[in-house]
C-alpha atoms as a PDB file:
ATOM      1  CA  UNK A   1      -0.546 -17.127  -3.276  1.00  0.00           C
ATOM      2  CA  UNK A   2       1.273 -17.402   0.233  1.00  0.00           C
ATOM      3  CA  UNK A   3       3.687 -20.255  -1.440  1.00  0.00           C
ATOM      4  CA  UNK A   4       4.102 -18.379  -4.844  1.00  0.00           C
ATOM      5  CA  UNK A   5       4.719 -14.693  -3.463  1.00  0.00           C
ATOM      6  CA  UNK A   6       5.715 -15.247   0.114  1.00  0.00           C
ATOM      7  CA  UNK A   7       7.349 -11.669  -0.006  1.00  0.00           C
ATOM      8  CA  UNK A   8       3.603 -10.121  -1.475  1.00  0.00           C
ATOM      9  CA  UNK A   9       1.881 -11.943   0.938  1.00  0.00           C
ATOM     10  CA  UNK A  10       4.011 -10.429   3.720  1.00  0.00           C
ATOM     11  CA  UNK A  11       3.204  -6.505   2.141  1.00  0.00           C
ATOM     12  CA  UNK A  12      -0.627  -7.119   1.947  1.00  0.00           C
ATOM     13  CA  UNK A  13      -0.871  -8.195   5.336  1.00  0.00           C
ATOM     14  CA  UNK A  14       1.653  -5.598   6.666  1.00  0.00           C
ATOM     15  CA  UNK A  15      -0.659  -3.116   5.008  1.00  0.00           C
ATOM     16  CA  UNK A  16      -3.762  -4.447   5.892  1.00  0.00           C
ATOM     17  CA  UNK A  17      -2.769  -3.686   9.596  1.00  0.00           C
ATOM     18  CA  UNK A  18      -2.378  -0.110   9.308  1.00  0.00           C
ATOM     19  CA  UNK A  19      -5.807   0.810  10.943  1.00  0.00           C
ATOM     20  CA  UNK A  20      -4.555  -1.074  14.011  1.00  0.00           C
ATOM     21  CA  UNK A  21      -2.659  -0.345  16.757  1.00  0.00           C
ATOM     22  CA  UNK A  22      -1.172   3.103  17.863  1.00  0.00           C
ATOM     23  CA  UNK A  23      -0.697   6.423  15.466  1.00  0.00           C
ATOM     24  CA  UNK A  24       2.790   6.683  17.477  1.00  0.00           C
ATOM     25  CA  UNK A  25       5.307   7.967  14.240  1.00  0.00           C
ATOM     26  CA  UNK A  26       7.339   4.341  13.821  1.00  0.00           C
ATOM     27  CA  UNK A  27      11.039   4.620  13.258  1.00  0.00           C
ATOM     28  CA  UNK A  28      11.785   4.217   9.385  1.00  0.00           C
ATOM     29  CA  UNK A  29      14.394   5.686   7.077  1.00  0.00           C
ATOM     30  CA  UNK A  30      13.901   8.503   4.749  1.00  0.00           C
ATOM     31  CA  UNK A  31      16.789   7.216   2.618  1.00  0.00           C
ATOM     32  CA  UNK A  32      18.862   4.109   2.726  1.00  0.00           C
ATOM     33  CA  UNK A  33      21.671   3.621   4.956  1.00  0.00           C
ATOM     34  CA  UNK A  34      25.121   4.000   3.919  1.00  0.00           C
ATOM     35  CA  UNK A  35      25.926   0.775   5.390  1.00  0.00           C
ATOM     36  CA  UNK A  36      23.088  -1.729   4.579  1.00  0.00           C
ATOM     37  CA  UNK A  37      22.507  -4.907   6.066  1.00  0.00           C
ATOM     38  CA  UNK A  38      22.853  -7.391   2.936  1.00  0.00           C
ATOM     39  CA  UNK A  39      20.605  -9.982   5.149  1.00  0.00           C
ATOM     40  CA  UNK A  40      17.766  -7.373   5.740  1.00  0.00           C
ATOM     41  CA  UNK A  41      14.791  -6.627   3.652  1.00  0.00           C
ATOM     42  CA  UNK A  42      13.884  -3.091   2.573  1.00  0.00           C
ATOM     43  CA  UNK A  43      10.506  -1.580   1.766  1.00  0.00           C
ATOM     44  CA  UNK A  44      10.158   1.738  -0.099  1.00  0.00           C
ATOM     45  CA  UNK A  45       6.880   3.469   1.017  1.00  0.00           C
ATOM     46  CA  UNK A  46       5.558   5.794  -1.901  1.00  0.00           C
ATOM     47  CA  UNK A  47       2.979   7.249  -0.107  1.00  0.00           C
ATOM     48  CA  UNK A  48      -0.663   8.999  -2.302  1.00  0.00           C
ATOM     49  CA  UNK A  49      -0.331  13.130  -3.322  1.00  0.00           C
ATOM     50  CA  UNK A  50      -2.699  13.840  -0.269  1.00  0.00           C
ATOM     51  CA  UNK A  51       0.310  13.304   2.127  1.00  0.00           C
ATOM     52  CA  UNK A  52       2.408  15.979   0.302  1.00  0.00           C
ATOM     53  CA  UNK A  53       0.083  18.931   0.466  1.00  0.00           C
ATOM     54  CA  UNK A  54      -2.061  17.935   3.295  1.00  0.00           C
ATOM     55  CA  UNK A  55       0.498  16.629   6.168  1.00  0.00           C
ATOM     56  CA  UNK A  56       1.085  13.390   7.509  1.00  0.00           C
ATOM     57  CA  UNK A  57      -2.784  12.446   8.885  1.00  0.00           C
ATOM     58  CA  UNK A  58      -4.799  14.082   6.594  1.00  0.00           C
ATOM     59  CA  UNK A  59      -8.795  13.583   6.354  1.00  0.00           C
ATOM     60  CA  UNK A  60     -10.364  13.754   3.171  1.00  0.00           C
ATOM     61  CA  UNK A  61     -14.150  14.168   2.669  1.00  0.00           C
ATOM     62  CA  UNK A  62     -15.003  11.585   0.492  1.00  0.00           C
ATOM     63  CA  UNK A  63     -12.697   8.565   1.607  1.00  0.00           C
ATOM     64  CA  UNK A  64     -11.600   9.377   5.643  1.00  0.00           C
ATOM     65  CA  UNK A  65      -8.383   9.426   7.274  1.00  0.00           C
ATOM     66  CA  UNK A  66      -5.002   8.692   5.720  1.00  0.00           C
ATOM     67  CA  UNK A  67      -3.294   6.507   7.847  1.00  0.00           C
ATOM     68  CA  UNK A  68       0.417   7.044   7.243  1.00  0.00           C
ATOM     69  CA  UNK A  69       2.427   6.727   9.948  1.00  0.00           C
ATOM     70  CA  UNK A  70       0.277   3.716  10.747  1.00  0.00           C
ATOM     71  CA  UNK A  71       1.056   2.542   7.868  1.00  0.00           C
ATOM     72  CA  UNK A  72       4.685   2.655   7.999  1.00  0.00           C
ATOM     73  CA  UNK A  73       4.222   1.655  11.522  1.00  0.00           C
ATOM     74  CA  UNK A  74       2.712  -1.939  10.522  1.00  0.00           C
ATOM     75  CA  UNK A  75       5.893  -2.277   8.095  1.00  0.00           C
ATOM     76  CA  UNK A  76       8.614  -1.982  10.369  1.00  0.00           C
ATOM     77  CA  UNK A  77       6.550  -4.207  12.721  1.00  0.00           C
ATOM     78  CA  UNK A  78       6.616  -6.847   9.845  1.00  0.00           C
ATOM     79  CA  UNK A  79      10.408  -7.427  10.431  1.00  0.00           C
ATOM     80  CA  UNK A  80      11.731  -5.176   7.312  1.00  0.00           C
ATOM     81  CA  UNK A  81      13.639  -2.035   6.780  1.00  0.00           C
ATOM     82  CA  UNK A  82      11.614   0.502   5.618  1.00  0.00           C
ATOM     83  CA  UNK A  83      12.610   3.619   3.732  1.00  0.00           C
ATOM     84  CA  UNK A  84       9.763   6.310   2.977  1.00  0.00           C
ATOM     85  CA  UNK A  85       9.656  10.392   3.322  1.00  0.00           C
ATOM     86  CA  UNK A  86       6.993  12.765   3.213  1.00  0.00           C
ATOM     87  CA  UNK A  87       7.588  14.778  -0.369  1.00  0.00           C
ATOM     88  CA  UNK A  88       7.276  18.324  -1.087  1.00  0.00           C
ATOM     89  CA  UNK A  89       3.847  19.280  -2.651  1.00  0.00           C
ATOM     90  CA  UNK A  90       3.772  19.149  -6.161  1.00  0.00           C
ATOM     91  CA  UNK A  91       7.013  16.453  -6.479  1.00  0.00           C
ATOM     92  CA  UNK A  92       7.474  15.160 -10.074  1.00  0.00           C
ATOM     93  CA  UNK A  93       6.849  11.487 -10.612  1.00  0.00           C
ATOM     94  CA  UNK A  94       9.737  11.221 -13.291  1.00  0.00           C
ATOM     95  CA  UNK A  95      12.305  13.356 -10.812  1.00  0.00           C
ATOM     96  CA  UNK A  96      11.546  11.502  -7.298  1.00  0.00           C
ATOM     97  CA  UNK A  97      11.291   8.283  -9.254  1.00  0.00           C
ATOM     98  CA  UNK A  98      14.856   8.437 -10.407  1.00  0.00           C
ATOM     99  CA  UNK A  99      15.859   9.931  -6.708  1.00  0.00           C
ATOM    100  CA  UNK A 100      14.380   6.624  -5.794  1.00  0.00           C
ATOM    101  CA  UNK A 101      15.779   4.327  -8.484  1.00  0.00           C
ATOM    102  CA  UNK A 102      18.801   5.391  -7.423  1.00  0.00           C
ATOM    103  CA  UNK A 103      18.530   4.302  -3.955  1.00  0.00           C
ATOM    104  CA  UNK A 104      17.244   1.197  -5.009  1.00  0.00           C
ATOM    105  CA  UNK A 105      20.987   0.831  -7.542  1.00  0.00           C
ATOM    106  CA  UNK A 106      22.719   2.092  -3.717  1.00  0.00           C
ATOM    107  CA  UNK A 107      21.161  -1.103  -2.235  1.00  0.00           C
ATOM    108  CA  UNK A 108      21.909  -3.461  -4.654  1.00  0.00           C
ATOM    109  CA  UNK A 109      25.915  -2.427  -5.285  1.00  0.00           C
ATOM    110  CA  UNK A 110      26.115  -3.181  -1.541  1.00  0.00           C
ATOM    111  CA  UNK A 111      25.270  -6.136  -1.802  1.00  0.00           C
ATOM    112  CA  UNK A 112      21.783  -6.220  -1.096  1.00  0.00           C
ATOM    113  CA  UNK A 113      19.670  -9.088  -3.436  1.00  0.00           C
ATOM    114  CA  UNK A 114      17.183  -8.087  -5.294  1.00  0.00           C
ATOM    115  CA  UNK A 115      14.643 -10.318  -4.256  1.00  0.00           C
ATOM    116  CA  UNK A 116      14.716  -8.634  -0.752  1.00  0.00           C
ATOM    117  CA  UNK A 117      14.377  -5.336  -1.882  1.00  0.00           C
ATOM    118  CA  UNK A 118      10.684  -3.976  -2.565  1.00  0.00           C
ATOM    119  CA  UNK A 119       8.882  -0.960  -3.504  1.00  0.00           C
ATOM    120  CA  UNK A 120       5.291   0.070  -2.750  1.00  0.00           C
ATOM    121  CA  UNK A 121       3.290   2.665  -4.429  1.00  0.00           C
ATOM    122  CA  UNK A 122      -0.249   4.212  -3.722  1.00  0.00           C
ATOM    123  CA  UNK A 123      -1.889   6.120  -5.888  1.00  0.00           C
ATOM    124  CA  UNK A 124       0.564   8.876  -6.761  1.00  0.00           C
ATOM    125  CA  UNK A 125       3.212   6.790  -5.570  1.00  0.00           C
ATOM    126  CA  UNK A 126       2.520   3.939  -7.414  1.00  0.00           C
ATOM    127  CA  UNK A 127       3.047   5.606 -10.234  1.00  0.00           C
ATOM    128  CA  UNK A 128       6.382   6.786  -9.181  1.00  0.00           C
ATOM    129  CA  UNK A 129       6.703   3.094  -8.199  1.00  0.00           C
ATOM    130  CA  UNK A 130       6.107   2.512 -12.027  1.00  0.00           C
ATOM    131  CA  UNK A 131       8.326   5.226 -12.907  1.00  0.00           C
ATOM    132  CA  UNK A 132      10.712   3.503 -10.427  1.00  0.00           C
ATOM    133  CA  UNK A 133      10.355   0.292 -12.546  1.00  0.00           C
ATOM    134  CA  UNK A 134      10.486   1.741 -15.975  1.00  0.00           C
ATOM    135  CA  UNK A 135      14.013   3.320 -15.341  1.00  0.00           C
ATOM    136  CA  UNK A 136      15.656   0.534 -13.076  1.00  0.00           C
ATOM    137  CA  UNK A 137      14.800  -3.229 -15.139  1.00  0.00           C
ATOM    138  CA  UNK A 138      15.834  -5.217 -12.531  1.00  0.00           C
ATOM    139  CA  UNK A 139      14.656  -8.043 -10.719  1.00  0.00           C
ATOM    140  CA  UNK A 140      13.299  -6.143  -7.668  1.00  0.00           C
ATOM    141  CA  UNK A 141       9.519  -6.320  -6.165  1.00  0.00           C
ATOM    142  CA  UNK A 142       6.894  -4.410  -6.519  1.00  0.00           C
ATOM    143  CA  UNK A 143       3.634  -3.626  -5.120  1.00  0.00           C
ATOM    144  CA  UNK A 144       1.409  -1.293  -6.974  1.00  0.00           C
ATOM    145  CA  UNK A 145      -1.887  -0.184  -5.071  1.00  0.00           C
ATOM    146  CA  UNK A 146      -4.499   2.156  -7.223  1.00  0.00           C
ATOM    147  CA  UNK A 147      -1.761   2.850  -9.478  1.00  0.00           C
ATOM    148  CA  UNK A 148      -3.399   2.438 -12.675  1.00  0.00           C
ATOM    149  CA  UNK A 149      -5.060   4.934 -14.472  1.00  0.00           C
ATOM    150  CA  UNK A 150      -5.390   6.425 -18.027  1.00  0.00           C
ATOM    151  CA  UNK A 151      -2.545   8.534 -17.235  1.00  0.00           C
ATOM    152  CA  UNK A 152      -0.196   5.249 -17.206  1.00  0.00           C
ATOM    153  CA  UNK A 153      -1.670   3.982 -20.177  1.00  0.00           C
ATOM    154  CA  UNK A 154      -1.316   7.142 -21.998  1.00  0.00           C
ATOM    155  CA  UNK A 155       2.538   7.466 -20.897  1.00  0.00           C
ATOM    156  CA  UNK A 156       4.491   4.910 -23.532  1.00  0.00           C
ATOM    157  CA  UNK A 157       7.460   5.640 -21.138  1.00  0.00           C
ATOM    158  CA  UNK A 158       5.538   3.753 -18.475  1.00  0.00           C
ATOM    159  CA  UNK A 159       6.460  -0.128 -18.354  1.00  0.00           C
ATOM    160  CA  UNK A 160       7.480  -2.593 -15.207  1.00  0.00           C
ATOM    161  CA  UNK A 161      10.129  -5.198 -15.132  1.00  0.00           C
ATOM    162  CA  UNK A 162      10.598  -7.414 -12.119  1.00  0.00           C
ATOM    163  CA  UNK A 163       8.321  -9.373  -9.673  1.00  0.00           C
ATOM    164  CA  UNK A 164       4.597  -7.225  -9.566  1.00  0.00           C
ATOM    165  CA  UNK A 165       1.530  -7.217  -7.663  1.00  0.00           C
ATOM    166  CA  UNK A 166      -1.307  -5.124  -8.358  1.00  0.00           C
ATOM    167  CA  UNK A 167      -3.926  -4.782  -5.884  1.00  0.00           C
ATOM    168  CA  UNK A 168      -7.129  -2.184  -7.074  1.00  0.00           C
ATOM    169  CA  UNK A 169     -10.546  -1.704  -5.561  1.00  0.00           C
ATOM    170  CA  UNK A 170     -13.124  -2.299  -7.911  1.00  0.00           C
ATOM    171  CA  UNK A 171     -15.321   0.568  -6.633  1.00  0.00           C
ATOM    172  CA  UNK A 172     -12.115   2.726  -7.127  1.00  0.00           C
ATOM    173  CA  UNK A 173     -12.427   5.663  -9.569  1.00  0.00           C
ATOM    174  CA  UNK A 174      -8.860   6.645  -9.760  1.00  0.00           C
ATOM    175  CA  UNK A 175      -7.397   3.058  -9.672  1.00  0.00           C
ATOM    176  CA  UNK A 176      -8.086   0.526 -12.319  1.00  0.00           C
ATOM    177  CA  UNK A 177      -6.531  -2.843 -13.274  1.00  0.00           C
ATOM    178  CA  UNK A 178      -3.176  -2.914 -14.232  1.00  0.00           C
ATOM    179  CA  UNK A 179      -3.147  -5.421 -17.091  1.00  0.00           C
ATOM    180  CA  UNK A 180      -2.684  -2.987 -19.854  1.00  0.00           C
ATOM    181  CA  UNK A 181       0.722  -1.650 -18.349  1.00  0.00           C
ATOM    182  CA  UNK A 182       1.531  -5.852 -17.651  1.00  0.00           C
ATOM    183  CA  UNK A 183       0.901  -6.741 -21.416  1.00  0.00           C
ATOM    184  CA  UNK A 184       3.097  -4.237 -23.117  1.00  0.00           C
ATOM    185  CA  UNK A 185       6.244  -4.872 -20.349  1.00  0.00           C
ATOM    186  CA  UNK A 186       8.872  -6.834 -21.985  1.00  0.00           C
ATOM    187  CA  UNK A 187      11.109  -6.989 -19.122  1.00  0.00           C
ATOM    188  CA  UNK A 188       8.568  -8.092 -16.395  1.00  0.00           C
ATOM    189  CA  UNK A 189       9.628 -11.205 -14.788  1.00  0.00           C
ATOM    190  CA  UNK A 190       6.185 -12.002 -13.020  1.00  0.00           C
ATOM    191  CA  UNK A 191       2.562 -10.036 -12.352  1.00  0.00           C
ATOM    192  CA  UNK A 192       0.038 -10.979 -10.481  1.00  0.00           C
ATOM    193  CA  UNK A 193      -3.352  -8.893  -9.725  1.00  0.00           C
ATOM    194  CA  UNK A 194      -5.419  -8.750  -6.754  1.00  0.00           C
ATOM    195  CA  UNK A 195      -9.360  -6.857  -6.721  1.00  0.00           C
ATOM    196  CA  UNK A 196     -10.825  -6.306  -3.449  1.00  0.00           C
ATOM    197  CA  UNK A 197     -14.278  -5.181  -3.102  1.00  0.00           C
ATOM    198  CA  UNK A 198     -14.723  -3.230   0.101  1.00  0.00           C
ATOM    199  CA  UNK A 199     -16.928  -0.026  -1.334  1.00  0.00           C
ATOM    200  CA  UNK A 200     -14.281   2.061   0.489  1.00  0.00           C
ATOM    201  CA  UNK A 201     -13.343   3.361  -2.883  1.00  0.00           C
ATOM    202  CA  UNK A 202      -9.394   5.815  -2.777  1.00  0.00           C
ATOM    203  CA  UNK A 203     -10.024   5.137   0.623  1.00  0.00           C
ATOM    204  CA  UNK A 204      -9.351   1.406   0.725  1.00  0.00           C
ATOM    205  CA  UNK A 205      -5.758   1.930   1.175  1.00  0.00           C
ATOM    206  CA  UNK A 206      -5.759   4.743   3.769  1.00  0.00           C
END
C-alpha cells in the first residue's frame, strides 16, 4: 500500500498518532487561505456529530474520549496544511458539504493540484466527505473513516469520484464497508478499503 497510496499511507499514520503526544490546540485553518501555497498539501478534517454538540474533548460512555485537537494536532505535525472547524450542532451534511466543496474548487483555481489536496471524514463527516465527493467529481483524495451506513446506501445522491480509502472497524455498529457506495460510482478513479479489528468499536477513531 505505502508505494500505491503514498498520500493514504501518510493520513492513516497521521491519524493513528492522535492519542500521542500533547492535547495543546495545534494551529490549523478553519478555511483555506486566500493565498495558497500551490507546493503545499491540504487536509480537510470533517470531524464525527459528537464534536458539534458536545465541544471539542468530549467523552462518550460507550467509546471514551474524542481526541480532536489531537487529532488535528498529529496532521499538521505530518508536514500538511490542514483546514478543519468545529460546526454548529445540528449542521446539514448537504449544506456544509457544498461550503466545503467549494473550498476545495478555491484551492484548485489557485493553482493547487488535485492530487495534493485531501479530505477526511469520520462518521458524520465522512458523510459530508461523501457529500463533498458527490458534488465536486474531481480527482481529489479522500479518506472515509466509519462513513458507511444504510443512510449512504439509501441516499441515490450519494456517489464518490476521485482517489478513496475506506477504513471501518469491523466491531463498528455505525460504520460498515463501503463497497456498495464504490460499485455504483461512475466517476471514481481508484478505492481501496482497509478493516481493522481493534474491538474499540465508534471509538476506534477517537
Amino acid at each position: 500500500m505505502t508505494s500505491r497510496y503514498p498520500c493514504w499511507a501518510m493520513l492513516i499514520a497521521a491519524v493513528a498518532l492522535a492519542s500521542l503526544g500533547s492535547a495543546q490546540t495545534p494551529l490549523t485553518l478553519p478555511a483555506v487561505p486566500e493565498a495558497p501555497d500551490p507546493a503545499a498539501r491540504y487536509v480537510f478534517y470533517l470531524h464525527g456529530r459528537i464534536i458539534e454538540t458536545d465541544g471539542r474533548r468530549p467523552a462518550h460512555p460507550d467509546y471514551g474520549v474524542y481526541e480532536y485537537d489531537q487529532i488535528l494536532r498529529a496532521l499538521s505535525e505530518s508536514g500538511v496544511q490542514v483546514v478543519s472547524e468545529q460546526r454548529s450542532p445540528d449542521t446539514g451534511i448537504g449544506e456544509y458539504g457544498q461550503t466545503v466543496a467549494k473550498q476545495v474548487s478555491s484551492l484548485l483555481g489557485k493553482g493547487v493540484p488535485a492530487s495534493q489536496i485531501a479530505v477526511v471524514g469520520f462518521s458524520k463527516g465522512g458523510l459530508i466527505a461523501i457529500a463533498v465527493s458527490s458534488l465536486l467529481g474531481e480527482p481529489i483524495n479522500y479518506v472515509l473513516l466509519a462513513a458507511c451506513s444504510e443512510i449512504v446506501f439509501g441516499t441515490r445522491e450519494f456517489s464518490v469520484s476521485g482517489r478513496v480509502l475506506s477504513i471501518f472497524e469491523e466491531s463498528d455498529e455505525n460504520g460498515a464497508s463501503c463497497r456498495p457506495l464504490f460499485e455504483r460510482s461512475t466517476m471514481v478513479d481508484e478505492t481501496h478499503e482497509i478493516q481493522i479489528e481493534t474491538g474499540a468499536r465508534h471509538g476506534a477513531f477517537y
